[in-house]
N, C-alpha and C. Protein backbone atom coordinates (compact mmCIF):
# COMPACT_ATOMS: atom_id res chain seq x y z
N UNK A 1 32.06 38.15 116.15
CA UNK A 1 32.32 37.28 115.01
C UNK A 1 31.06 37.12 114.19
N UNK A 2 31.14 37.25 112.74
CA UNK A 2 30.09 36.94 112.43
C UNK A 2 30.17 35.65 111.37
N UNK A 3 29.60 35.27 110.32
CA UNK A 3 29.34 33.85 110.01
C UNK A 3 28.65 34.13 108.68
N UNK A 4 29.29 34.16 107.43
CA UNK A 4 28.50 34.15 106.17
C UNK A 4 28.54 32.61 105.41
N UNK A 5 28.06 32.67 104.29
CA UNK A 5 27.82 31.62 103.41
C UNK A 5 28.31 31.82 102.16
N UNK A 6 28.25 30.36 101.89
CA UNK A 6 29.00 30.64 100.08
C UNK A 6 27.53 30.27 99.83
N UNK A 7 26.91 31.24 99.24
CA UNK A 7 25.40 31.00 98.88
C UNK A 7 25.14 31.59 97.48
N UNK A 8 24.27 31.59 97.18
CA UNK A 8 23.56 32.70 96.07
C UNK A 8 22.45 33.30 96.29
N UNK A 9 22.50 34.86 96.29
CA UNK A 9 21.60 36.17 96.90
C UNK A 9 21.16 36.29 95.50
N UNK A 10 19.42 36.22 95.29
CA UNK A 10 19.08 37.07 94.04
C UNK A 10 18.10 38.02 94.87
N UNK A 11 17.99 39.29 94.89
CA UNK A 11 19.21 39.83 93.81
C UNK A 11 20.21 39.81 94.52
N UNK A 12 21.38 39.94 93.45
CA UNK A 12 22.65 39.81 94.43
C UNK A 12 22.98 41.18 95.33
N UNK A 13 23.58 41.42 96.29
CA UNK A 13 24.41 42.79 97.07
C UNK A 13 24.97 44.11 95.78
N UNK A 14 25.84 43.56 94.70
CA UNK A 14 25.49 44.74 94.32
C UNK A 14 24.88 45.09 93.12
N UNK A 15 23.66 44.42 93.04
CA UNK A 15 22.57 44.61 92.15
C UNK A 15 21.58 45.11 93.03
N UNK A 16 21.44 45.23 94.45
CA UNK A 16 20.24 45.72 95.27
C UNK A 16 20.69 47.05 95.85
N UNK A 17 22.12 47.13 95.76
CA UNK A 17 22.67 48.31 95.80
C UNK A 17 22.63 49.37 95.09
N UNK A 18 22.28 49.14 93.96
CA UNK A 18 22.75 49.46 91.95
C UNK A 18 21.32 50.46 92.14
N UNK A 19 20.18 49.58 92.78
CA UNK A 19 18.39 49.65 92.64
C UNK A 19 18.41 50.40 93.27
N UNK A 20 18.71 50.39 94.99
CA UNK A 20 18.04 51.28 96.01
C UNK A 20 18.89 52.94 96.02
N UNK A 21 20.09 52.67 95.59
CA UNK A 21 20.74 54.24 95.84
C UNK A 21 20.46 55.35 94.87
N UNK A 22 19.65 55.05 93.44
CA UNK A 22 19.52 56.28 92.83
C UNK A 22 18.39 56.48 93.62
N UNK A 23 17.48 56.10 94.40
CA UNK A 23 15.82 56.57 94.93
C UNK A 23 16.76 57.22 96.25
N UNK A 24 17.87 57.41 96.36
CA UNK A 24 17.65 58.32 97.94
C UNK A 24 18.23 59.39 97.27
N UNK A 25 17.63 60.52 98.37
CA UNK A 25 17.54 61.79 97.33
C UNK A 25 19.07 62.43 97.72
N UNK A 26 20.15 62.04 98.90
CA UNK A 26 21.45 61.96 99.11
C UNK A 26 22.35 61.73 97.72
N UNK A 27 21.82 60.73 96.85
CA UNK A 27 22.93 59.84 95.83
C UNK A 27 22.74 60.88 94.68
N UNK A 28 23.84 62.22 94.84
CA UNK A 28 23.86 62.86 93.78
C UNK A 28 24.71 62.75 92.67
N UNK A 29 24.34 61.58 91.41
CA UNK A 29 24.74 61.14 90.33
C UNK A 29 24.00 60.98 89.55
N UNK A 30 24.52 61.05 88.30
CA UNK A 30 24.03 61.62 86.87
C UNK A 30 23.97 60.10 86.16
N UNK A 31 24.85 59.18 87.04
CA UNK A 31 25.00 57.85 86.56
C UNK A 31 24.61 56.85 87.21
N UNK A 32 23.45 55.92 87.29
CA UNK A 32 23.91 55.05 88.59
C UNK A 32 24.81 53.83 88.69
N UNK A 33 25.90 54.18 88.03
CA UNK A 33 26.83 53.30 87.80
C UNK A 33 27.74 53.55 89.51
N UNK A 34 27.63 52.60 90.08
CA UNK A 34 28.53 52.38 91.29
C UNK A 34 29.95 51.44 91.34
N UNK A 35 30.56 51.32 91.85
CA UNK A 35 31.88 50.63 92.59
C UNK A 35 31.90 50.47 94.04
N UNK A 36 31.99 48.96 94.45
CA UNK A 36 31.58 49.05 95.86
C UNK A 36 33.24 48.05 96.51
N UNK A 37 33.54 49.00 97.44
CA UNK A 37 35.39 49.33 97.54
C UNK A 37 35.59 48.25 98.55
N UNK A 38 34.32 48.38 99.30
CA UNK A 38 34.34 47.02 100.64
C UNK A 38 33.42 47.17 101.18
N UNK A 39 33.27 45.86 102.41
CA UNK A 39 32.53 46.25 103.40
C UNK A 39 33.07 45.97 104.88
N UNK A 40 32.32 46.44 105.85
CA UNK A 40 32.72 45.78 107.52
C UNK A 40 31.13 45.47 108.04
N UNK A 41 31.14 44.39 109.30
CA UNK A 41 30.13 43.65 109.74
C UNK A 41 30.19 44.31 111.41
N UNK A 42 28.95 44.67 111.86
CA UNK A 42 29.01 44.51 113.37
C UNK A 42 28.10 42.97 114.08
N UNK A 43 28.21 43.25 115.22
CA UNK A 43 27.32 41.67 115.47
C UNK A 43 26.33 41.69 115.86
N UNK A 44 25.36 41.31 116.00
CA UNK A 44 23.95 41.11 116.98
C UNK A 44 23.89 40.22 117.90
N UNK A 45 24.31 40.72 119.14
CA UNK A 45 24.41 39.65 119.80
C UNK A 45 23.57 38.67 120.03
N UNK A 46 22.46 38.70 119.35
CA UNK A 46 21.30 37.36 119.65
C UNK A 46 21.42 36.81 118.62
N UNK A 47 22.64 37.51 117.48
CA UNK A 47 22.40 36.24 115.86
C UNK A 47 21.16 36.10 115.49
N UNK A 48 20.64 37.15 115.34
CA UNK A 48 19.42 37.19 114.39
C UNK A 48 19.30 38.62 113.27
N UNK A 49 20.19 38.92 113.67
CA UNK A 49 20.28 40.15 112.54
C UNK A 49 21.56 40.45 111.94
N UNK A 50 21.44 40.57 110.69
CA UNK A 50 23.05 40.40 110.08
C UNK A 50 23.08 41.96 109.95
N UNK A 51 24.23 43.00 110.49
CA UNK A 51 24.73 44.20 110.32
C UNK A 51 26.26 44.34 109.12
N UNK A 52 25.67 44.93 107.97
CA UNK A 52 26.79 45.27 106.78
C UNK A 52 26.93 46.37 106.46
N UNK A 53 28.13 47.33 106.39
CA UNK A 53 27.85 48.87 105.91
C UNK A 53 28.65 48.33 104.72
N UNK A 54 28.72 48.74 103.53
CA UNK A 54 29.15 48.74 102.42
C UNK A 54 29.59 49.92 101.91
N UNK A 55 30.90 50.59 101.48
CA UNK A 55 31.36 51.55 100.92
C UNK A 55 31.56 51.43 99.33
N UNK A 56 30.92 52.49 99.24
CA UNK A 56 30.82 52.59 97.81
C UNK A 56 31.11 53.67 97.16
N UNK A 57 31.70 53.94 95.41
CA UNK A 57 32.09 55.07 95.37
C UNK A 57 31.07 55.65 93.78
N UNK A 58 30.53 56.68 93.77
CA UNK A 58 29.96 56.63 92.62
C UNK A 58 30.39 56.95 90.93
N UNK A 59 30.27 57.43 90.17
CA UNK A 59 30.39 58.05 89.16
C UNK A 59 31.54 59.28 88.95
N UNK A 60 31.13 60.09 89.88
CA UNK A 60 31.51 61.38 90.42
C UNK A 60 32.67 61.23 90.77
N UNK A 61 33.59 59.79 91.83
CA UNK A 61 34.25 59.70 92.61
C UNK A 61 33.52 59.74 93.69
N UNK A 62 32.88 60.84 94.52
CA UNK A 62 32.21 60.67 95.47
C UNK A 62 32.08 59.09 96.42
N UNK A 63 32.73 59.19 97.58
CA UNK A 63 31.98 58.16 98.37
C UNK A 63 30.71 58.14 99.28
N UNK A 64 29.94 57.06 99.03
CA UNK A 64 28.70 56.96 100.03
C UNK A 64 28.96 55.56 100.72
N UNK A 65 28.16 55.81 101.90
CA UNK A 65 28.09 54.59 103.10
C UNK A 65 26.83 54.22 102.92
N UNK A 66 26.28 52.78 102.58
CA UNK A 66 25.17 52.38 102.73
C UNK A 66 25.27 50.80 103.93
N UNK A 67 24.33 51.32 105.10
CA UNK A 67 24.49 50.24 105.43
C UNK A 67 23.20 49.63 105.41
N UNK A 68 23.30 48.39 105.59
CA UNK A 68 21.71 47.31 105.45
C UNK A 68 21.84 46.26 106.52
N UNK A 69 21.07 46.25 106.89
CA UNK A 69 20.43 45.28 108.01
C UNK A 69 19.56 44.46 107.43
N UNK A 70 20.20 43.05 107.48
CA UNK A 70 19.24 41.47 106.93
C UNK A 70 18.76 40.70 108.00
N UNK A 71 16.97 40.92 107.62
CA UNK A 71 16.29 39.73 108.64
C UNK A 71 15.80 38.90 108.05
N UNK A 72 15.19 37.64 108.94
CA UNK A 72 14.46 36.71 108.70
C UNK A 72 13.01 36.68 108.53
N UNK A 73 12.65 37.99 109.03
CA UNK A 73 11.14 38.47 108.92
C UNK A 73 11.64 39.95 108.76
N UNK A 74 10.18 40.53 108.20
CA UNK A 74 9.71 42.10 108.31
C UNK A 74 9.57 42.43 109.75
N UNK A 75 10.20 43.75 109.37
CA UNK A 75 9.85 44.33 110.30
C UNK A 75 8.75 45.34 110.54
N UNK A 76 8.67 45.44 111.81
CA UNK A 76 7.08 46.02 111.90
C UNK A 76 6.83 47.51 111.24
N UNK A 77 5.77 48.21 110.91
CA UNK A 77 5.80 49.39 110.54
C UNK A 77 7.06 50.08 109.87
N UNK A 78 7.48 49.36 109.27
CA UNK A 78 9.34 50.11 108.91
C UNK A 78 9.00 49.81 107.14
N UNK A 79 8.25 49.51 106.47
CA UNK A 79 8.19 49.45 105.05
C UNK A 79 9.08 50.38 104.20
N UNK A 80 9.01 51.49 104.45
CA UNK A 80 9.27 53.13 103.76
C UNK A 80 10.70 52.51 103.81
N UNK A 81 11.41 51.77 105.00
CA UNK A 81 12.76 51.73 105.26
C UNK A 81 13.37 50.43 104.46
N UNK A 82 12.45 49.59 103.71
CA UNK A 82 12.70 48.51 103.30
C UNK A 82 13.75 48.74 101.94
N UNK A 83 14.64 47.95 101.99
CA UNK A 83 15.41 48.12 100.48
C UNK A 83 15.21 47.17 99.66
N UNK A 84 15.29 45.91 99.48
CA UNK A 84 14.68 44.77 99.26
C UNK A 84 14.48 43.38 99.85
N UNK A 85 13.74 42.54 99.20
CA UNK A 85 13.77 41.35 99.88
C UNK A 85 14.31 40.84 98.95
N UNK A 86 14.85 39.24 99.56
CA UNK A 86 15.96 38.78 98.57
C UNK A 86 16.12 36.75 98.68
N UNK A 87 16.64 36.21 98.34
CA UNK A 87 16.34 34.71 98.46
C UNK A 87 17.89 34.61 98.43
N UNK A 88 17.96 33.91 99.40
CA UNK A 88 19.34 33.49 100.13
C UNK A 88 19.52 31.99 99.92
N UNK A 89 20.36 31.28 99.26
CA UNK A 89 20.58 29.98 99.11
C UNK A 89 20.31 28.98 100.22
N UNK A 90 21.03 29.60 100.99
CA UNK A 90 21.37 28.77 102.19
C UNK A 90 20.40 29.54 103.72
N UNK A 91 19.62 30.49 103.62
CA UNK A 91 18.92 30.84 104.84
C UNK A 91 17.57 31.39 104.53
N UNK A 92 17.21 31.01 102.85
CA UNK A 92 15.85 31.32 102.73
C UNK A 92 15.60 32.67 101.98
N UNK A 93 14.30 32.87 102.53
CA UNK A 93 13.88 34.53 102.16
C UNK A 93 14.09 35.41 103.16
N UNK A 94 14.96 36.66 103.03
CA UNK A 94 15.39 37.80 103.83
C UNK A 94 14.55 39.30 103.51
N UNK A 95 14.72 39.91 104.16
CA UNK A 95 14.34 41.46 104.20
C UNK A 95 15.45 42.18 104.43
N UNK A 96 16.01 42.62 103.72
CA UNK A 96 16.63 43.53 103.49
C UNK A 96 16.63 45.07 104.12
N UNK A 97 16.84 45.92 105.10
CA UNK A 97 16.50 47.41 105.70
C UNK A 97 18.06 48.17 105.43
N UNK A 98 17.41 49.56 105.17
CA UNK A 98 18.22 50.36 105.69
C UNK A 98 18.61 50.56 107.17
N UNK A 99 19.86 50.24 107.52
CA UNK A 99 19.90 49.93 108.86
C UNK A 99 20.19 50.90 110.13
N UNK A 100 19.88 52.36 109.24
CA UNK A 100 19.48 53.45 109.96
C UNK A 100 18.67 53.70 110.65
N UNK A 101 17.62 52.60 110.26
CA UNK A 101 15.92 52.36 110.81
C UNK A 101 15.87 51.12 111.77
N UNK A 102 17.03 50.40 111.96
CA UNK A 102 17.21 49.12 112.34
C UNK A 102 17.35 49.03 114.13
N UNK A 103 16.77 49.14 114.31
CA UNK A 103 17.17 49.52 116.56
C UNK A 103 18.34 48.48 116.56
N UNK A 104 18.27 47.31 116.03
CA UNK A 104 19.51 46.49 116.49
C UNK A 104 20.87 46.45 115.60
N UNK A 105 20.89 47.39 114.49
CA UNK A 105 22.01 48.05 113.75
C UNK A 105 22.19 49.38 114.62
N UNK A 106 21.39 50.01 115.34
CA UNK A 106 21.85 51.72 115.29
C UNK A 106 22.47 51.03 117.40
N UNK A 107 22.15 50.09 117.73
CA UNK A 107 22.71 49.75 118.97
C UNK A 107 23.73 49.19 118.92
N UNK A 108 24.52 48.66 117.74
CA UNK A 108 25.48 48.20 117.10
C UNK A 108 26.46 49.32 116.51
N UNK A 109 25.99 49.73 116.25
CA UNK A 109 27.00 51.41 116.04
C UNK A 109 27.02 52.33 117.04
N UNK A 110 26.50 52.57 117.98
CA UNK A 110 26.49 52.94 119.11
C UNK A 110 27.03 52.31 120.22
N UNK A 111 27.18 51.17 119.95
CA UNK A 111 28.43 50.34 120.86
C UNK A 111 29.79 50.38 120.28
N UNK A 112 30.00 50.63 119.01
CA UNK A 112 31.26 50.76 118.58
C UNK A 112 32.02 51.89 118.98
N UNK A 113 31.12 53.20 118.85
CA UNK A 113 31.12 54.56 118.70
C UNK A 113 31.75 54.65 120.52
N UNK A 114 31.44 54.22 121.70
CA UNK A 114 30.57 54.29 122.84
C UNK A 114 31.89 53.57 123.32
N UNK A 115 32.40 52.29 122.77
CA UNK A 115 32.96 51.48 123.68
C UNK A 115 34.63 51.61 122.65
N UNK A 116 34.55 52.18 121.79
CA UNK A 116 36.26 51.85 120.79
C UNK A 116 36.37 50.72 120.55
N UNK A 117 35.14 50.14 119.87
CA UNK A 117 34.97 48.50 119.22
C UNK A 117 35.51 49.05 117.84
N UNK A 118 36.16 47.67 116.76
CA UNK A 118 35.92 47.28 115.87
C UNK A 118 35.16 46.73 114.92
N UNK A 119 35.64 47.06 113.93
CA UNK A 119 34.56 45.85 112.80
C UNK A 119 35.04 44.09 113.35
N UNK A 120 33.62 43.39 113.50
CA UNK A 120 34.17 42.23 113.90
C UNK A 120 34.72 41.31 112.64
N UNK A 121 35.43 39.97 113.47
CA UNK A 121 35.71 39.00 112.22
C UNK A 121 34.51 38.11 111.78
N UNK A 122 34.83 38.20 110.22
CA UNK A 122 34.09 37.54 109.48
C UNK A 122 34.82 36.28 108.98
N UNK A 123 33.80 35.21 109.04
CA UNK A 123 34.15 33.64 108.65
C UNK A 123 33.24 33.02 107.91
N UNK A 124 33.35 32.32 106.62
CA UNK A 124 32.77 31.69 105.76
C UNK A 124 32.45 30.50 106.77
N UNK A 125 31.03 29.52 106.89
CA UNK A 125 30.62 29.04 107.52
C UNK A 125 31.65 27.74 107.27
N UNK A 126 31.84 26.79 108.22
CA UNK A 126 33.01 25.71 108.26
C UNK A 126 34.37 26.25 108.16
N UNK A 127 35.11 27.56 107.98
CA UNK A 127 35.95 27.95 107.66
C UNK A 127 36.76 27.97 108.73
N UNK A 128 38.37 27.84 109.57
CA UNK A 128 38.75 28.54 110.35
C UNK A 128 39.15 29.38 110.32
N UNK A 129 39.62 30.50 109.29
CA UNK A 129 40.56 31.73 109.02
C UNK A 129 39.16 32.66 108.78
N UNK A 130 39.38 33.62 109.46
CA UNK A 130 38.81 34.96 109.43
C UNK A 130 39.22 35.41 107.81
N UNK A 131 38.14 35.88 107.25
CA UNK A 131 38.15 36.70 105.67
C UNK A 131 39.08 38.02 105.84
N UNK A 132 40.06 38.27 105.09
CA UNK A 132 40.28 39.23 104.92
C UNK A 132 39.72 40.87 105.37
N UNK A 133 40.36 41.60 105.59
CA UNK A 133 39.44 42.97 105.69
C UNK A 133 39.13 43.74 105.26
N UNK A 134 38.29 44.12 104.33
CA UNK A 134 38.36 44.86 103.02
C UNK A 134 37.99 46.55 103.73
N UNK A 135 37.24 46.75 105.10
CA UNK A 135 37.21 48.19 105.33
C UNK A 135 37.49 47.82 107.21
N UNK A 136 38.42 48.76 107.32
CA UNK A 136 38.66 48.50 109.13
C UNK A 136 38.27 49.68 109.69
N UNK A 137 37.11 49.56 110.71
CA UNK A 137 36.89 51.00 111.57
C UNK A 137 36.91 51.04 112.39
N UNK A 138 36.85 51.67 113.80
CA UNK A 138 37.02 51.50 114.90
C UNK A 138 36.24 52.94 115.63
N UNK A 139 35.65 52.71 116.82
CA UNK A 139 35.07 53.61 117.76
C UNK A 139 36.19 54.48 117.94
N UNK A 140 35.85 55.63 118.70
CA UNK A 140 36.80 56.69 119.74
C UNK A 140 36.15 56.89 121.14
N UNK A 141 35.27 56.27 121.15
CA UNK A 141 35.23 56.00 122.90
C UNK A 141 35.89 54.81 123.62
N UNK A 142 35.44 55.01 125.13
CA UNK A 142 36.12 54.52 125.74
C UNK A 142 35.57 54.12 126.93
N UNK A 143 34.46 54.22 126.45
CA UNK A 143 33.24 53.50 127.74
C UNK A 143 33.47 51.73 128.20
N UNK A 144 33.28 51.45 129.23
CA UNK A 144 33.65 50.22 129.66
C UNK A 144 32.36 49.10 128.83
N UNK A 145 31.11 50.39 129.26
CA UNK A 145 29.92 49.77 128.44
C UNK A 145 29.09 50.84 128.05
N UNK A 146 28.74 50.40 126.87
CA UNK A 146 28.13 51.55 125.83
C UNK A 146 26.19 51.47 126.43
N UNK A 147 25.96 52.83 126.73
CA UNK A 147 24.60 52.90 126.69
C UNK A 147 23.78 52.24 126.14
N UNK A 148 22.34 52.40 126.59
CA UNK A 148 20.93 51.39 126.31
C UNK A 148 21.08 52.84 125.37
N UNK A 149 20.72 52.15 123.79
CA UNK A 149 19.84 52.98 122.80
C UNK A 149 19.10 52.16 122.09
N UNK A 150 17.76 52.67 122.53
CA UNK A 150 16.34 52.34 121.43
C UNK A 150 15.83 53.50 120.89
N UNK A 151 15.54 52.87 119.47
CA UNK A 151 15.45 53.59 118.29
C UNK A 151 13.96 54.68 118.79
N UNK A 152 14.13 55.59 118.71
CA UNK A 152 12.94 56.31 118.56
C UNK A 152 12.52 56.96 117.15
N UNK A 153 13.32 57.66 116.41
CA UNK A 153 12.96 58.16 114.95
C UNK A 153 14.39 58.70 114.55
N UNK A 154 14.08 58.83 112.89
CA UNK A 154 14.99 59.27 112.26
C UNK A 154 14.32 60.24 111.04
N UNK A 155 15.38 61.31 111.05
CA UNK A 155 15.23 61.66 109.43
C UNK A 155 16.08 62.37 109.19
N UNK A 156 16.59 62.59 107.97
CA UNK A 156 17.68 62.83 106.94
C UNK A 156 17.44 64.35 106.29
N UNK A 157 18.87 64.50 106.34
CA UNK A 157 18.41 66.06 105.79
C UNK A 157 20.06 66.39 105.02
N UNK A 158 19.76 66.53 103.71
CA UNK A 158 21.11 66.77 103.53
C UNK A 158 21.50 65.23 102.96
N UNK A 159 23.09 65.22 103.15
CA UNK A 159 23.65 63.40 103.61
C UNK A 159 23.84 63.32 104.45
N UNK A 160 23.30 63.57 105.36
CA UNK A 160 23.17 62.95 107.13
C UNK A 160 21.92 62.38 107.59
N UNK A 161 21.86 61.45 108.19
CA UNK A 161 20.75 60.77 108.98
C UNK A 161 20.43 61.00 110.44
N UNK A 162 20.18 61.73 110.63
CA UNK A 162 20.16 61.81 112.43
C UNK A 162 19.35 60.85 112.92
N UNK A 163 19.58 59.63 113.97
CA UNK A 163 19.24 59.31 114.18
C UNK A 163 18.53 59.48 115.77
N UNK A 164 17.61 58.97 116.32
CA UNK A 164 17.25 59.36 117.95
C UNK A 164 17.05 58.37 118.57
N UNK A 165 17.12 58.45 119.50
CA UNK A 165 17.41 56.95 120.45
C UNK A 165 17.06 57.92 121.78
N UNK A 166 16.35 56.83 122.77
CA UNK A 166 16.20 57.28 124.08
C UNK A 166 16.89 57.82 125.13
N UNK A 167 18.09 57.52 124.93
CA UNK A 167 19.46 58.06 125.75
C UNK A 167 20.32 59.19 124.41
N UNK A 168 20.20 59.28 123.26
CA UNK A 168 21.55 60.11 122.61
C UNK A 168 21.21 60.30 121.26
N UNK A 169 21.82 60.80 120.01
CA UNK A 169 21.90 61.00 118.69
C UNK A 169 22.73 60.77 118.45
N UNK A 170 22.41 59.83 116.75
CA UNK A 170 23.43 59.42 116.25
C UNK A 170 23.57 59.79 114.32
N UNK A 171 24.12 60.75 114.47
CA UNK A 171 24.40 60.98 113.04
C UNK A 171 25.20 60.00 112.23
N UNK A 172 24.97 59.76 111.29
CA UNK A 172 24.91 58.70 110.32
C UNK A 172 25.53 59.68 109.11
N UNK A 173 26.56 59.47 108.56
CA UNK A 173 26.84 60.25 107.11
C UNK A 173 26.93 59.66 106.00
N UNK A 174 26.07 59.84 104.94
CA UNK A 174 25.62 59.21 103.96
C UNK A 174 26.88 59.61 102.93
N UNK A 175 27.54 60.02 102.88
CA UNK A 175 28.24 61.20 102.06
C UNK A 175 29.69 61.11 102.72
N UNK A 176 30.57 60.15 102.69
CA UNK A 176 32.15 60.08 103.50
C UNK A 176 32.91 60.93 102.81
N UNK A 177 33.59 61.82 103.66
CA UNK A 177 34.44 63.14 103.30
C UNK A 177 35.38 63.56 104.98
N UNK A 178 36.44 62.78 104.76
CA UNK A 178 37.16 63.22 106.01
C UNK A 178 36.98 62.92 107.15
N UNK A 179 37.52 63.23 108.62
CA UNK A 179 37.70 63.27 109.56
C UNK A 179 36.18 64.13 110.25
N UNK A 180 35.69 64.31 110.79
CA UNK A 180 34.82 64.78 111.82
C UNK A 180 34.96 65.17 112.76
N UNK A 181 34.35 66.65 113.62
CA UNK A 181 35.17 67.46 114.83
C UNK A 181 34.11 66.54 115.69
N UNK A 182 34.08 65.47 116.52
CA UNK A 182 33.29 64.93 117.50
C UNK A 182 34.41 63.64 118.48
N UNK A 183 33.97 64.12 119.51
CA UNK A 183 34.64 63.14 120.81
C UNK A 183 34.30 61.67 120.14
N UNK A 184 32.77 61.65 120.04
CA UNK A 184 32.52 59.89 120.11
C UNK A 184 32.32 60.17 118.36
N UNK A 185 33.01 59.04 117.99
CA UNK A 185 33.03 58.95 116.61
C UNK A 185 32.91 57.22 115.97
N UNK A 186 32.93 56.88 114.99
CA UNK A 186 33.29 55.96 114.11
C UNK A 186 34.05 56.11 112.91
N UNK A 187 35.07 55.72 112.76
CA UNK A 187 35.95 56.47 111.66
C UNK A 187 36.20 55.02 110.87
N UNK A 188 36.53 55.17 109.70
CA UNK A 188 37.22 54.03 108.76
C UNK A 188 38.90 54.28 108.68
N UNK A 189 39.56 53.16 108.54
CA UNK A 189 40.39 53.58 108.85
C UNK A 189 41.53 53.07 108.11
N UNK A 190 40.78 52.46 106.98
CA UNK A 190 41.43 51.99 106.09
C UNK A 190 40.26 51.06 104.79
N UNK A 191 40.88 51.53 103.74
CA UNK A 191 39.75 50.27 102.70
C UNK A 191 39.16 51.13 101.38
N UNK A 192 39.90 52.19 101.58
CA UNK A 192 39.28 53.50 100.30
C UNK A 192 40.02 54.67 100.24
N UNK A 193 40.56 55.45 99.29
CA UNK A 193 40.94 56.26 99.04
C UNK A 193 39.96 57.41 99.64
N UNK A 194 41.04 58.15 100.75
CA UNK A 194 40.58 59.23 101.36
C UNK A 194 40.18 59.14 102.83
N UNK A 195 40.13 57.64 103.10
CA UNK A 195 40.56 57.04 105.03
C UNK A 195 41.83 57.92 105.30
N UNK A 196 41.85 58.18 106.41
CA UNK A 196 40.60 57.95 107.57
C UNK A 196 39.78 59.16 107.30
N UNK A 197 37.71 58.81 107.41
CA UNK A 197 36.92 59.32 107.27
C UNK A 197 36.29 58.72 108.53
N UNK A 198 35.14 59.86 108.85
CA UNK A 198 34.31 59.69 109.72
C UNK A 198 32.82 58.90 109.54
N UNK A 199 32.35 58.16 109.49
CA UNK A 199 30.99 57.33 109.44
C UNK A 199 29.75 57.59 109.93
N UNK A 200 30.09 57.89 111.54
CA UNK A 200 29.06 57.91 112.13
C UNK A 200 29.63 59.05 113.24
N UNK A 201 28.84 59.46 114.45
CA UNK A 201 28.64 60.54 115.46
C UNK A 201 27.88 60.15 116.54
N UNK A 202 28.18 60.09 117.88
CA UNK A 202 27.51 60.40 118.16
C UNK A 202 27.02 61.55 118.72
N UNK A 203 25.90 62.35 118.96
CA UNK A 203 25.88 64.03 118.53
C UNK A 203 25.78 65.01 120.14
N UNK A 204 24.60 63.90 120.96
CA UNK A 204 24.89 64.02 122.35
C UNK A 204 24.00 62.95 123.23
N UNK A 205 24.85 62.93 124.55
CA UNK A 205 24.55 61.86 125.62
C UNK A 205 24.49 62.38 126.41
């Protein structure tokens, strides 16, 4: 479950979105005019890190997956990975990451991937009804419990992110186009024209 606010973000989500996606060298558009179709949340289980992938579609049509990981502090040595920082009404000043770089986002998709989790529910703070679902995905494993993965490195080649972790790889697709030939997967499965698409991989364990 996770827990948002009726707050005000400057900059807002998709004005920091608008900024950071023409600088990755993946976002091949002539426009940086975006449309952002939805999003889904995973959890941290210590509630200190907010996990959001956001689907978005560009100019082109083309869809891209950006996800971001929001902290309460910087993180260490990860600058290059920073997207912005931002002032949150209600929780202050945040840091903003690409959450490809995030050990407690890429252990969060790796438990989905690992165990056949969902996107969890989201609730406006005081609220009892879960928000709507604007993108639903779900794992294809079937592990009782999903492996220890800590982040070791990443880099991108193409629209893929490979990510490395001490136990496995986790490809990351910047670029959503279909279904994917892989056992452990993350697929969307609804929330955009052209679901079910594949998200994430994992590549081997």
């Amino acid at each position: 479950m996770a827990i948002v606010y009726n707050a005000k973000l400057v900059p807002s989500k998709p004005d920091l979105i608008a900024a950071w996606l023409p600088t990755q060298p993946w976002f091949q558009e002539q426009s940086g005019a975006i449309e952002i179709l939805g999003a889904f949340r995973f959890d941290d289980p210590n509630g200190q890190v907010g996990i959001e992938t956001h689907i978005v579609k560009g100019a082109s049509g083309t869809i891209y997956q950006v996800p971001l990981s929001y902290r309460g502090s910087a993180m260490a040595d990860a600058g290059r990975f920073l997207v912005t920082e931002l002032e949150h009404s209600v929780l202050g000043h945040r840091w903003v990451y690409d959450a490809a770089a995030d050990p407690v986002a890429v252990a969060a998709f790796v438990a989905a991937i690992m165990s056949g989790q969902t996107q969890v529910d989201v609730f406006v703070d005081g609220q009892d009804t879960a928000l709507p679902v604007s993108v639903a995905v779900q794992g294809t494993g079937e592990q009782q419990r999903a492996p220890q993965a800590t982040l070791v490195g990443l880099h991108t080649e193409g629209s893929v992110t490979r990510v490395r972790t001490d136990s496995l790889a986790l490809d990351i697709y910047r670029v959503v186009s279909g279904v994917r030939e892989s056992a452990f997967r993350l697929d969307a499965l609804s929330g955009f024209e052209g679901t079910p698409a594949t998200l994430a991989s994992v590549v081997s364990v």
